[in-house]
C-alpha atoms as a PDB file:
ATOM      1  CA  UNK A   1     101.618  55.107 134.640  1.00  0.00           C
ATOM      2  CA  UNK A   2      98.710  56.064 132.672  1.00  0.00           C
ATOM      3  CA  UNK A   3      99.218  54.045 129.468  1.00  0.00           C
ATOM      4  CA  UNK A   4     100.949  53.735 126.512  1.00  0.00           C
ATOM      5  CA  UNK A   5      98.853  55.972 123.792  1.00  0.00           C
ATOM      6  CA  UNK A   6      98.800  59.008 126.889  1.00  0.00           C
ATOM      7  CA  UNK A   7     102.328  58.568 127.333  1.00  0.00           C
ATOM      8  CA  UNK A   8     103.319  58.610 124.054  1.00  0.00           C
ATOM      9  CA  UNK A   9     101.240  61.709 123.689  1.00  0.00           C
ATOM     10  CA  UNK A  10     102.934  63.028 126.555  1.00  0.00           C
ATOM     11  CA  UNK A  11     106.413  62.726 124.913  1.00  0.00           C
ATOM     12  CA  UNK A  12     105.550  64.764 121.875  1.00  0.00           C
ATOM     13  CA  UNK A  13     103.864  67.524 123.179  1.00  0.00           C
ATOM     14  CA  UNK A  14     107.280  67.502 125.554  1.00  0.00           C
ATOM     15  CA  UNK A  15     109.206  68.140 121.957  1.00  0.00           C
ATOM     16  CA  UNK A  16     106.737  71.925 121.847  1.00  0.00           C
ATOM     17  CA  UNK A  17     109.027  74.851 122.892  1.00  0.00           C
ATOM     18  CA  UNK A  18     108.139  75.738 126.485  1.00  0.00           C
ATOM     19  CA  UNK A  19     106.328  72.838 127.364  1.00  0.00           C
ATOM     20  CA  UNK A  20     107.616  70.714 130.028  1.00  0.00           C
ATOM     21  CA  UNK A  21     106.155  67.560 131.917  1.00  0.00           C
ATOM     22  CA  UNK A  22     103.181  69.120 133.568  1.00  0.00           C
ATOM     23  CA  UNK A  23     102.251  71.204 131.136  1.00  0.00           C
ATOM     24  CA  UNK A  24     102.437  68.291 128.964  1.00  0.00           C
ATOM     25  CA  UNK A  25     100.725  65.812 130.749  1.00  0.00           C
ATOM     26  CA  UNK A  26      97.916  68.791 131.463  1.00  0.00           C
ATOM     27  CA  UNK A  27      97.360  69.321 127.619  1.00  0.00           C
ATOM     28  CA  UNK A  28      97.174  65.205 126.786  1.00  0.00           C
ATOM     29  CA  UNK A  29      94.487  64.425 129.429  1.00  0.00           C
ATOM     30  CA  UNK A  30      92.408  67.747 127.693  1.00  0.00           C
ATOM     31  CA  UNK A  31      92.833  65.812 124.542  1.00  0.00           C
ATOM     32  CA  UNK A  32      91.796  62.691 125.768  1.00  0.00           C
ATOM     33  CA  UNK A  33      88.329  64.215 127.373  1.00  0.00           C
ATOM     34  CA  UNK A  34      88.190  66.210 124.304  1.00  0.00           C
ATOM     35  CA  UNK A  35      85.258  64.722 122.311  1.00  0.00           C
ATOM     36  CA  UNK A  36      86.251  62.495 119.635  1.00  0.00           C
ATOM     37  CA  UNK A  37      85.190  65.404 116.946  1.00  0.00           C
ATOM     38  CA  UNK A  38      87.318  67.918 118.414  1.00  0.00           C
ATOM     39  CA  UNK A  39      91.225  65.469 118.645  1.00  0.00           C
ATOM     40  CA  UNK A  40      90.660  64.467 115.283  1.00  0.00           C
ATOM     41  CA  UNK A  41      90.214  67.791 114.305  1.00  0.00           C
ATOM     42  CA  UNK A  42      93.373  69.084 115.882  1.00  0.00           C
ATOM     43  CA  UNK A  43      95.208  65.960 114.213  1.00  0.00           C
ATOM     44  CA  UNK A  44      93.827  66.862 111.023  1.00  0.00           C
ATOM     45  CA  UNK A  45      95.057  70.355 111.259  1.00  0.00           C
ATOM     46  CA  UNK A  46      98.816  69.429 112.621  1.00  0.00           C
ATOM     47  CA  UNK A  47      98.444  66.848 109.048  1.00  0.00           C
ATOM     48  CA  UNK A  48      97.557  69.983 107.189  1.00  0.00           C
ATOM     49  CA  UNK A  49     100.078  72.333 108.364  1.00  0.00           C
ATOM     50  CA  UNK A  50     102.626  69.589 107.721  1.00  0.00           C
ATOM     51  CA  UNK A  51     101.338  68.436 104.437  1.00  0.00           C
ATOM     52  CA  UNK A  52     100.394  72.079 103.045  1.00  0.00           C
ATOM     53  CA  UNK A  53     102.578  74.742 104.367  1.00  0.00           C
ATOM     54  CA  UNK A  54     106.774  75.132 103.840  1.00  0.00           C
ATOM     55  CA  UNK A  55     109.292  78.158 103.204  1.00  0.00           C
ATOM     56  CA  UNK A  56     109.026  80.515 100.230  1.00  0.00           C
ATOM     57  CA  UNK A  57     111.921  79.861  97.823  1.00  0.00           C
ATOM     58  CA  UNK A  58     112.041  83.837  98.062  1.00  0.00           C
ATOM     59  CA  UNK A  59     112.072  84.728 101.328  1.00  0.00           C
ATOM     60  CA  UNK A  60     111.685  81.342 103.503  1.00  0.00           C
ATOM     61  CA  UNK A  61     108.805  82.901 105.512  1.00  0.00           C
ATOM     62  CA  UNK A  62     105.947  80.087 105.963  1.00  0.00           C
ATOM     63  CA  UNK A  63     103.497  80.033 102.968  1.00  0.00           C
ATOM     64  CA  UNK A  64     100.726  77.339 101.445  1.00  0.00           C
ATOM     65  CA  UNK A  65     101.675  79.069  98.099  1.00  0.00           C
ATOM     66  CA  UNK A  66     105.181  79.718  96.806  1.00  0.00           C
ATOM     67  CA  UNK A  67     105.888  82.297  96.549  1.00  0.00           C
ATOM     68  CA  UNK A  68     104.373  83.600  99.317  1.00  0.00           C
ATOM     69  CA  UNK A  69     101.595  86.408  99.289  1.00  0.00           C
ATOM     70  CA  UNK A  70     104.141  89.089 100.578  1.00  0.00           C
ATOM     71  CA  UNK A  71     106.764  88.231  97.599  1.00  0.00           C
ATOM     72  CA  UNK A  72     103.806  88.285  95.249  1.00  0.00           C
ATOM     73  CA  UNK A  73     102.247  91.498  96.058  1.00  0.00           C
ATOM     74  CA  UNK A  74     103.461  93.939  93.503  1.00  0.00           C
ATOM     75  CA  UNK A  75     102.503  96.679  95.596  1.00  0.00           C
ATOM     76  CA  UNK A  76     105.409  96.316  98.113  1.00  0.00           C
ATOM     77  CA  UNK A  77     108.652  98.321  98.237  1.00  0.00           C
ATOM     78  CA  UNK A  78     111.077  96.105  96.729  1.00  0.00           C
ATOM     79  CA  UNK A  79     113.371  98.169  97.387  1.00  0.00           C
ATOM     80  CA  UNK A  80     113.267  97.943 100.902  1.00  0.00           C
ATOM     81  CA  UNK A  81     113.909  94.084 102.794  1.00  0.00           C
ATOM     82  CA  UNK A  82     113.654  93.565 106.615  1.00  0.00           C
ATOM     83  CA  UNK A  83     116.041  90.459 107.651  1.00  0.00           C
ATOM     84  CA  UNK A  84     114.109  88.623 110.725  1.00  0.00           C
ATOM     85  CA  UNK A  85     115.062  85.556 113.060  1.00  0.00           C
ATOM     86  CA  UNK A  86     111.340  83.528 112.363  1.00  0.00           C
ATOM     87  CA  UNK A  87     108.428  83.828 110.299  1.00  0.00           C
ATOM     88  CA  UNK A  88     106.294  84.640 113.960  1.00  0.00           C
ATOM     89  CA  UNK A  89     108.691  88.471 113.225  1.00  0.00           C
ATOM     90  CA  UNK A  90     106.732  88.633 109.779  1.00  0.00           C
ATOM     91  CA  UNK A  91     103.901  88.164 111.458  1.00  0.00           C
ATOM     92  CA  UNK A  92     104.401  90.760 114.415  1.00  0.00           C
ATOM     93  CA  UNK A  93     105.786  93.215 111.595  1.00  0.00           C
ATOM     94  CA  UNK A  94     102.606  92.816 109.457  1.00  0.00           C
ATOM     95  CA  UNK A  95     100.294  93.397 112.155  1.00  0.00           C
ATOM     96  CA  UNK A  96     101.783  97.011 112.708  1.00  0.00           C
ATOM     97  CA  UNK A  97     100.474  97.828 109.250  1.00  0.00           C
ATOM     98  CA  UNK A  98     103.765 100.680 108.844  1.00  0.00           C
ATOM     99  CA  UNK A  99     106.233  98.379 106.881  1.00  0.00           C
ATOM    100  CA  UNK A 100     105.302  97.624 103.169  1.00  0.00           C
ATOM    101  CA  UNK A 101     108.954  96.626 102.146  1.00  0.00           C
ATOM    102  CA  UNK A 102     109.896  92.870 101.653  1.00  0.00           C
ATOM    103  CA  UNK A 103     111.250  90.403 104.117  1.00  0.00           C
ATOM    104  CA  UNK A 104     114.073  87.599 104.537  1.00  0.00           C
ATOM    105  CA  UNK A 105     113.182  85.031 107.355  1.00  0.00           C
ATOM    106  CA  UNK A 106     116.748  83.299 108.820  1.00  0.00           C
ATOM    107  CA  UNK A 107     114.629  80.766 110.317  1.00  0.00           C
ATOM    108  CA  UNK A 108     117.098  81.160 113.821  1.00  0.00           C
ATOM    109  CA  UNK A 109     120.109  83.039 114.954  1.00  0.00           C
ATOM    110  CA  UNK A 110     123.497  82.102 115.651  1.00  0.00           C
ATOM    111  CA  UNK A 111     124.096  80.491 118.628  1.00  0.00           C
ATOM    112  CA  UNK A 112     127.511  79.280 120.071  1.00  0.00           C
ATOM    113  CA  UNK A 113     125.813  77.411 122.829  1.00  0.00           C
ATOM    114  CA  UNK A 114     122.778  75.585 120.606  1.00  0.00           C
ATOM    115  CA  UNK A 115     126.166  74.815 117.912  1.00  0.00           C
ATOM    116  CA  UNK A 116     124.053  77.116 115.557  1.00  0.00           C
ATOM    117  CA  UNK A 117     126.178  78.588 112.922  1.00  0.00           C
ATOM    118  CA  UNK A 118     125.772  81.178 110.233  1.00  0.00           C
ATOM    119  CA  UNK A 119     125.663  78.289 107.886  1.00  0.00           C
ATOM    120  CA  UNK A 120     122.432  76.793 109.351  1.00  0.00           C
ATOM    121  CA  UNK A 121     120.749  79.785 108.575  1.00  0.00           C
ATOM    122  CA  UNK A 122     119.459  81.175 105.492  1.00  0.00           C
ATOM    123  CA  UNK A 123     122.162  84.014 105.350  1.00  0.00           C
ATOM    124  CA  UNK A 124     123.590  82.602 101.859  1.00  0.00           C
ATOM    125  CA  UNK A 125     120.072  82.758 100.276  1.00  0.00           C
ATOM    126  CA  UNK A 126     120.088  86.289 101.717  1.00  0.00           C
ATOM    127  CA  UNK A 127     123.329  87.669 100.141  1.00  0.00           C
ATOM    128  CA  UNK A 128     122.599  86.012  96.439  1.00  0.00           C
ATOM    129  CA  UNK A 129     119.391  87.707  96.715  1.00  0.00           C
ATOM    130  CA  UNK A 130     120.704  90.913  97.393  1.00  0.00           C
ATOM    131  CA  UNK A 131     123.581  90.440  94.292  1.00  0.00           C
ATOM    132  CA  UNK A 132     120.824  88.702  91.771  1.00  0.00           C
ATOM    133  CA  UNK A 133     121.209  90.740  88.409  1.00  0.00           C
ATOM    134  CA  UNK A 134     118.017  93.253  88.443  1.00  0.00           C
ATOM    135  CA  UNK A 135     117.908  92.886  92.372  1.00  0.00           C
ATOM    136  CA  UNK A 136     115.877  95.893  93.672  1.00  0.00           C
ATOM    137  CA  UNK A 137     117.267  96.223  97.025  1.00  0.00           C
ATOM    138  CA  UNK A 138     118.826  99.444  98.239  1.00  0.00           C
ATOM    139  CA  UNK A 139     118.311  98.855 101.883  1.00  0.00           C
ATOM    140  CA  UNK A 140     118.251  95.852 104.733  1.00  0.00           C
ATOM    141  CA  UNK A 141     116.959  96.656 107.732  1.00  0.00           C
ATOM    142  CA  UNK A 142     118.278  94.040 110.127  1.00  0.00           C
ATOM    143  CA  UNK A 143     115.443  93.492 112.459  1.00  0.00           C
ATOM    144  CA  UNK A 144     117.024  90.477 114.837  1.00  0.00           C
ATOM    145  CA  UNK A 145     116.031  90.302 118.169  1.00  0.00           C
ATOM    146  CA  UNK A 146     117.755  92.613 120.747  1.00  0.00           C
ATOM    147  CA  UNK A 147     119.299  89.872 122.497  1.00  0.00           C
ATOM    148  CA  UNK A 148     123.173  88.230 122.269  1.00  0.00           C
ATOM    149  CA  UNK A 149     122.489  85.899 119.501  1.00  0.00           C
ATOM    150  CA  UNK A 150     120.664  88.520 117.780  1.00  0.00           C
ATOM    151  CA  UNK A 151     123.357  90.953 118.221  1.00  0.00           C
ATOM    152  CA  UNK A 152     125.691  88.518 117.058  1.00  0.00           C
ATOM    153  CA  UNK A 153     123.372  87.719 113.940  1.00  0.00           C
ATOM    154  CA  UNK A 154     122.914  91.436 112.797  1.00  0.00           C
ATOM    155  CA  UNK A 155     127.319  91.408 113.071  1.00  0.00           C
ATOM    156  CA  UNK A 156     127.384  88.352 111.032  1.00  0.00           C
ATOM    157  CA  UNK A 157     124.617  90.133 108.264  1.00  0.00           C
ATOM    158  CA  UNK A 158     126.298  93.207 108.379  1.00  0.00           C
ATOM    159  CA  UNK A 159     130.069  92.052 107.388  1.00  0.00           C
ATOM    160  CA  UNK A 160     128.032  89.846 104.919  1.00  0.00           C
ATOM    161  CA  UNK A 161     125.824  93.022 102.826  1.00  0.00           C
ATOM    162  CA  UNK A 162     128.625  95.922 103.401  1.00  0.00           C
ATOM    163  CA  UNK A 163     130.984  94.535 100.314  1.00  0.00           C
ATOM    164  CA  UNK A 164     127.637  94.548  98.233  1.00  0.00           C
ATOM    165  CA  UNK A 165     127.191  98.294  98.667  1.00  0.00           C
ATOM    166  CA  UNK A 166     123.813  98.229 100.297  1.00  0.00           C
ATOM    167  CA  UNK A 167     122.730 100.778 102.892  1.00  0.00           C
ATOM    168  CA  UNK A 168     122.202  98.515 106.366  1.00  0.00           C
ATOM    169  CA  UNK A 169     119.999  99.617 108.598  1.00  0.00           C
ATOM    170  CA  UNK A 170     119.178  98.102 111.999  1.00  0.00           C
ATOM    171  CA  UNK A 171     115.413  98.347 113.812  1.00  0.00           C
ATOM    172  CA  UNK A 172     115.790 101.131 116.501  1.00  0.00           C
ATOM    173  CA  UNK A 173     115.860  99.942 120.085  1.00  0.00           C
ATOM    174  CA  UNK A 174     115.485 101.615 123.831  1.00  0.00           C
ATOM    175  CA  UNK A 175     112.419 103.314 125.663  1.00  0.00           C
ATOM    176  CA  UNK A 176     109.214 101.842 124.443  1.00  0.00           C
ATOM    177  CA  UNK A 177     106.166 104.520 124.498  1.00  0.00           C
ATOM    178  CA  UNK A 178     104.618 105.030 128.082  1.00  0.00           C
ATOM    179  CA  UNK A 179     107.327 103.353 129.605  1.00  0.00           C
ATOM    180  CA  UNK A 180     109.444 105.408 132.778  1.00  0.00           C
ATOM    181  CA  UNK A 181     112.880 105.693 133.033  1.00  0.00           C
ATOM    182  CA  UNK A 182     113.155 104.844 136.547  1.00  0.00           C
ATOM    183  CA  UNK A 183     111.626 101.923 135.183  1.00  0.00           C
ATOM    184  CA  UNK A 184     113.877 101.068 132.335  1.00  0.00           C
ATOM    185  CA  UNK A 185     117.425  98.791 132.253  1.00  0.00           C
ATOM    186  CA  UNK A 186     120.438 100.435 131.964  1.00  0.00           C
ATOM    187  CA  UNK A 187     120.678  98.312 128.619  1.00  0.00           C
ATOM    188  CA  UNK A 188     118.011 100.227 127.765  1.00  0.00           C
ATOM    189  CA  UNK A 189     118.585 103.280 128.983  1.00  0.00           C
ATOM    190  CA  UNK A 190     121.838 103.301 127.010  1.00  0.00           C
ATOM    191  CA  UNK A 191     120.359 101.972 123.771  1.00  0.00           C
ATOM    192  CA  UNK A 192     117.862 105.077 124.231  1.00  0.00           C
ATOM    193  CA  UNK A 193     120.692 107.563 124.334  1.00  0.00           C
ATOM    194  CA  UNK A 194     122.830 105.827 121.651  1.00  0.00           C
ATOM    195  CA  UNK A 195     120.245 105.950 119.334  1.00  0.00           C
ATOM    196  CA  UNK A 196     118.667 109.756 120.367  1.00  0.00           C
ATOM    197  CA  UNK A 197     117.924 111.808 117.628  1.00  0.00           C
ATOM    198  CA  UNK A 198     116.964 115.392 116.553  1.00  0.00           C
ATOM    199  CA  UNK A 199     113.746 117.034 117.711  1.00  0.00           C
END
């Protein structure tokens, strides 16, 4: 309909998460009246990224140096490891500025109906990390999404780290700041008095 090379472009953009056929064909024709400058640009980038950056060996968060910054800084709390679905949860950790502990990125979650199982993920890294001779790690803080694969991820982490004897936390869930409770889930509602604690 409107050429091979658009098409073509049309049909990887597709492949994005969250981009279907409109919003597809919308982004290729603002590439094609891009100047010439500007695509090559944005190709040269996506050739960067897939030339330059890959997973720490440590923690399998995204890096251009390995190991990453985090896993080099010898000011964090090794002590202290947050388990996360992606490296964008690093990234929405860091910006809070509170956690100084390290991280382990899963790089997904299990999920029955995606035929993702524990062993696609980076759980097995995970536990040898936690029983490497001189490991630091006292505590993991399972910080998976609050939804059913992430529920089902923190079960699969937990029965994993119990045997090793390490104190497993999980992130604390229910009423967000400012929010009303006539305005709230009853998921949430119940997560907030499940997890209440002393004033």
């Amino acid at each position: 309909m409107y050429g091979e090379a658009v098409s073509r472009l049309v049909v990887e953009l597709k492949r994005l998460p969250g981009v279907g056929q409109r919003t597809a064909e919308r982004l290729a024709f603002h590439i094609v009246q891009m100047p010439r400058e500007g695509g090559l640009s944005l190709a040269q980038a996506i050739r960067e990224v897939k030339d330059n950056v890959r997973p720490c060996r440590t923690c399998f968060n995204v890096t251009e140096a390995d190991p990453c910054r985090i896993c080099a800084d010898p000011g964090r709390d090794r002590s202290i490891l947050c388990v996360v679905e992606r490296p964008q949860d690093v990234l929405a950790l860091e910006k809070l500025g509170a956690y100084r502990g390290q991280y382990h990125v899963l790089l997904g979650a299990v999920s029955l109906l995606e035929g993702v199982e524990p062993e696609d993920l980076t759980l097995k890294p995970l536990v040898e990390r936690v029983k490497k001779v001189g490991s630091e790690v006292r505590e993991v803080i399972l910080g998976t999404n609050p939804t059913f694969d992430g529920d089902a991820m923190s079960l699969h982490l937990r029965s994993a780290l119990e045997p090793l004897g390490i104190k497993v936390t999980r992130l604390a869930r229910g009423l967000p700041s400012g929010s009303s409770l006539e305005g709230a889930s009853k998921a949430i509602l119940a997560e907030a008095l499940e997890g209440r604690h002393t004033v």
